[in-house]
Protein backbone atom coordinates (compact mmCIF):
# COMPACT_ATOMS: atom_id res chain seq x y z
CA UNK A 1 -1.47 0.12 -24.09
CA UNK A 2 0.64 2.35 -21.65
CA UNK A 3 -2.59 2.28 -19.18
CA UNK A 4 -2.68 -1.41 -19.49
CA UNK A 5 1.24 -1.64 -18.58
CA UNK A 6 0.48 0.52 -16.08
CA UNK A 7 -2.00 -2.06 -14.54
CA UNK A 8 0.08 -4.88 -14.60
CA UNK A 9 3.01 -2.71 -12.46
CA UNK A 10 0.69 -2.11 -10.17
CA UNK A 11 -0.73 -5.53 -9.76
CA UNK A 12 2.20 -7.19 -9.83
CA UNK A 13 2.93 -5.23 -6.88
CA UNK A 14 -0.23 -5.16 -5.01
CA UNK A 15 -0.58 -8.46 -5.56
CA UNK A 16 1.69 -9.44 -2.28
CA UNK A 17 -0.15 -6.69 0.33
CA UNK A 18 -2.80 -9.35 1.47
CA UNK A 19 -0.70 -11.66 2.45
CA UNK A 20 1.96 -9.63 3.78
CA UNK A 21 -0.70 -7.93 5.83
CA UNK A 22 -2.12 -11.85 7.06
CA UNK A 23 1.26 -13.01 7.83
CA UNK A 24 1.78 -9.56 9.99
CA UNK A 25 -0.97 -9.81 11.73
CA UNK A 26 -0.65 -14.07 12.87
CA UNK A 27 3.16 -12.64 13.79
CA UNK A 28 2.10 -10.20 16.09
CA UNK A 29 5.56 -8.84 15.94
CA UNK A 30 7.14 -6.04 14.11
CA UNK A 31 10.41 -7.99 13.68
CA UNK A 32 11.28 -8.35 10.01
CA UNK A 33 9.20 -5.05 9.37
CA UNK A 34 10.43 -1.47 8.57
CA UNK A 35 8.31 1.35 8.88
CA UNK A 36 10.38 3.71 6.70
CA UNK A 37 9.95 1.05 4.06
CA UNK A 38 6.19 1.41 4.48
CA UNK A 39 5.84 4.79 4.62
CA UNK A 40 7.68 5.14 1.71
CA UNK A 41 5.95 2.62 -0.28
CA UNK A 42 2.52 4.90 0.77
CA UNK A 43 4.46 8.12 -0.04
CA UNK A 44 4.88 6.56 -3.61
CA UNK A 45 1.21 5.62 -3.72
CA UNK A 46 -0.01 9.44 -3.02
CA UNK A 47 2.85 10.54 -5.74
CA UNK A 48 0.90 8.26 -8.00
CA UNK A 49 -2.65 8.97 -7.48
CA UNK A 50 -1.52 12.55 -7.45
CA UNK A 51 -0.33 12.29 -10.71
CA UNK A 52 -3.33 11.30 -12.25
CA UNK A 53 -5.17 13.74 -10.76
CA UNK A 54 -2.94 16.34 -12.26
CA UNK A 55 -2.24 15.41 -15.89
CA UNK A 56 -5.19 16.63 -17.84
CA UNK A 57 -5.23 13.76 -20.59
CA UNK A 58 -5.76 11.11 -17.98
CA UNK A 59 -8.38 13.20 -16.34
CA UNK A 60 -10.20 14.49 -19.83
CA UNK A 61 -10.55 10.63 -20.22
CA UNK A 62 -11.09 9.59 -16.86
CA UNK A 63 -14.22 7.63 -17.13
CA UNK A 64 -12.73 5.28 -19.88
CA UNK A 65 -9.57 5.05 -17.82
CA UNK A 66 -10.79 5.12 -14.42
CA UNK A 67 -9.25 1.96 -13.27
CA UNK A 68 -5.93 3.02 -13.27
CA UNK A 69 -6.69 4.45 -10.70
CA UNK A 70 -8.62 2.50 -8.69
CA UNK A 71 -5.86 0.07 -8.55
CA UNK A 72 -3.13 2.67 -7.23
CA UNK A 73 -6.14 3.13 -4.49
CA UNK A 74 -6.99 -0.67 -3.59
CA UNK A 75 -3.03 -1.00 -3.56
CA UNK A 76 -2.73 2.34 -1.05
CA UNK A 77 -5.57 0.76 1.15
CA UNK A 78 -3.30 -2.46 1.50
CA UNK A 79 -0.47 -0.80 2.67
CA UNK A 80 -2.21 1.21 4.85
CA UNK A 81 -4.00 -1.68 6.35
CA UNK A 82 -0.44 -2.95 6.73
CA UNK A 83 0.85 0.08 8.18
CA UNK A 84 -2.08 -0.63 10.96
CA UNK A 85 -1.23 -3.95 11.38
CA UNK A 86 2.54 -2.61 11.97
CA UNK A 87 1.28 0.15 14.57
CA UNK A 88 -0.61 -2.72 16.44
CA UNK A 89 2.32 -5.66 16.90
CA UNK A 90 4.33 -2.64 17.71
CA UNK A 91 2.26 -1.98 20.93
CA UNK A 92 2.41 -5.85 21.44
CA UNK A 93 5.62 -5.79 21.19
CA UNK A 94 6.22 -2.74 23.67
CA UNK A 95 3.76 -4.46 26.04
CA UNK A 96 5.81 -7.98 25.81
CA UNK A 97 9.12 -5.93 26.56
CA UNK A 98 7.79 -4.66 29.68
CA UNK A 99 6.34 -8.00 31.07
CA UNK A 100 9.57 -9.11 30.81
């Protein structure tokens, strides 16, 4: 039950990540964006993948529970593809400023 609580959490908050990375990318601005925010969000993804590699219950039962982790993964991957996305309208942005 705690595995399936688990999943929930961390759909409920991967479910955003798509379209927060869509709507970056049609912005093509990093206005409204923080990149401490981000790399803290990925920070907490690594402490949580981490985690399961380290407790020894989770891994002794790993292949019945190995979406747990997949989903702290798929949910890493969308912030990272974010975080790309954020590195990108940042040069935009840079390049605007100096047209200017």
């Amino acid at each position: 039950m705690a595995e399936i609580l688990e999943i929930i959490m961390i759909v409920s908050f991967g479910a955003s990540w798509p379209l927060n990375v869509i709507k970056s990318y049609k912005a093509r601005t990093t206005k409204g964006k923080s990149l401490p925010f981000l790399l803290l969000i990925l920070f907490g993804y690594v402490a949580g993948i981490t985690s399961k590699f380290v407790n020894e219950a989770y891994m002794a039962a790993f292949a019945q529970k190995w979406y747990v982790l997949f989903f702290y993964i798929l949910n890493f991957v969308m912030v990272s593809a974010d975080l790309l996305v954020y590195i990108r309208n940042y040069r935009l942005d840079r390049k605007a400023k100096e047209e200017n």
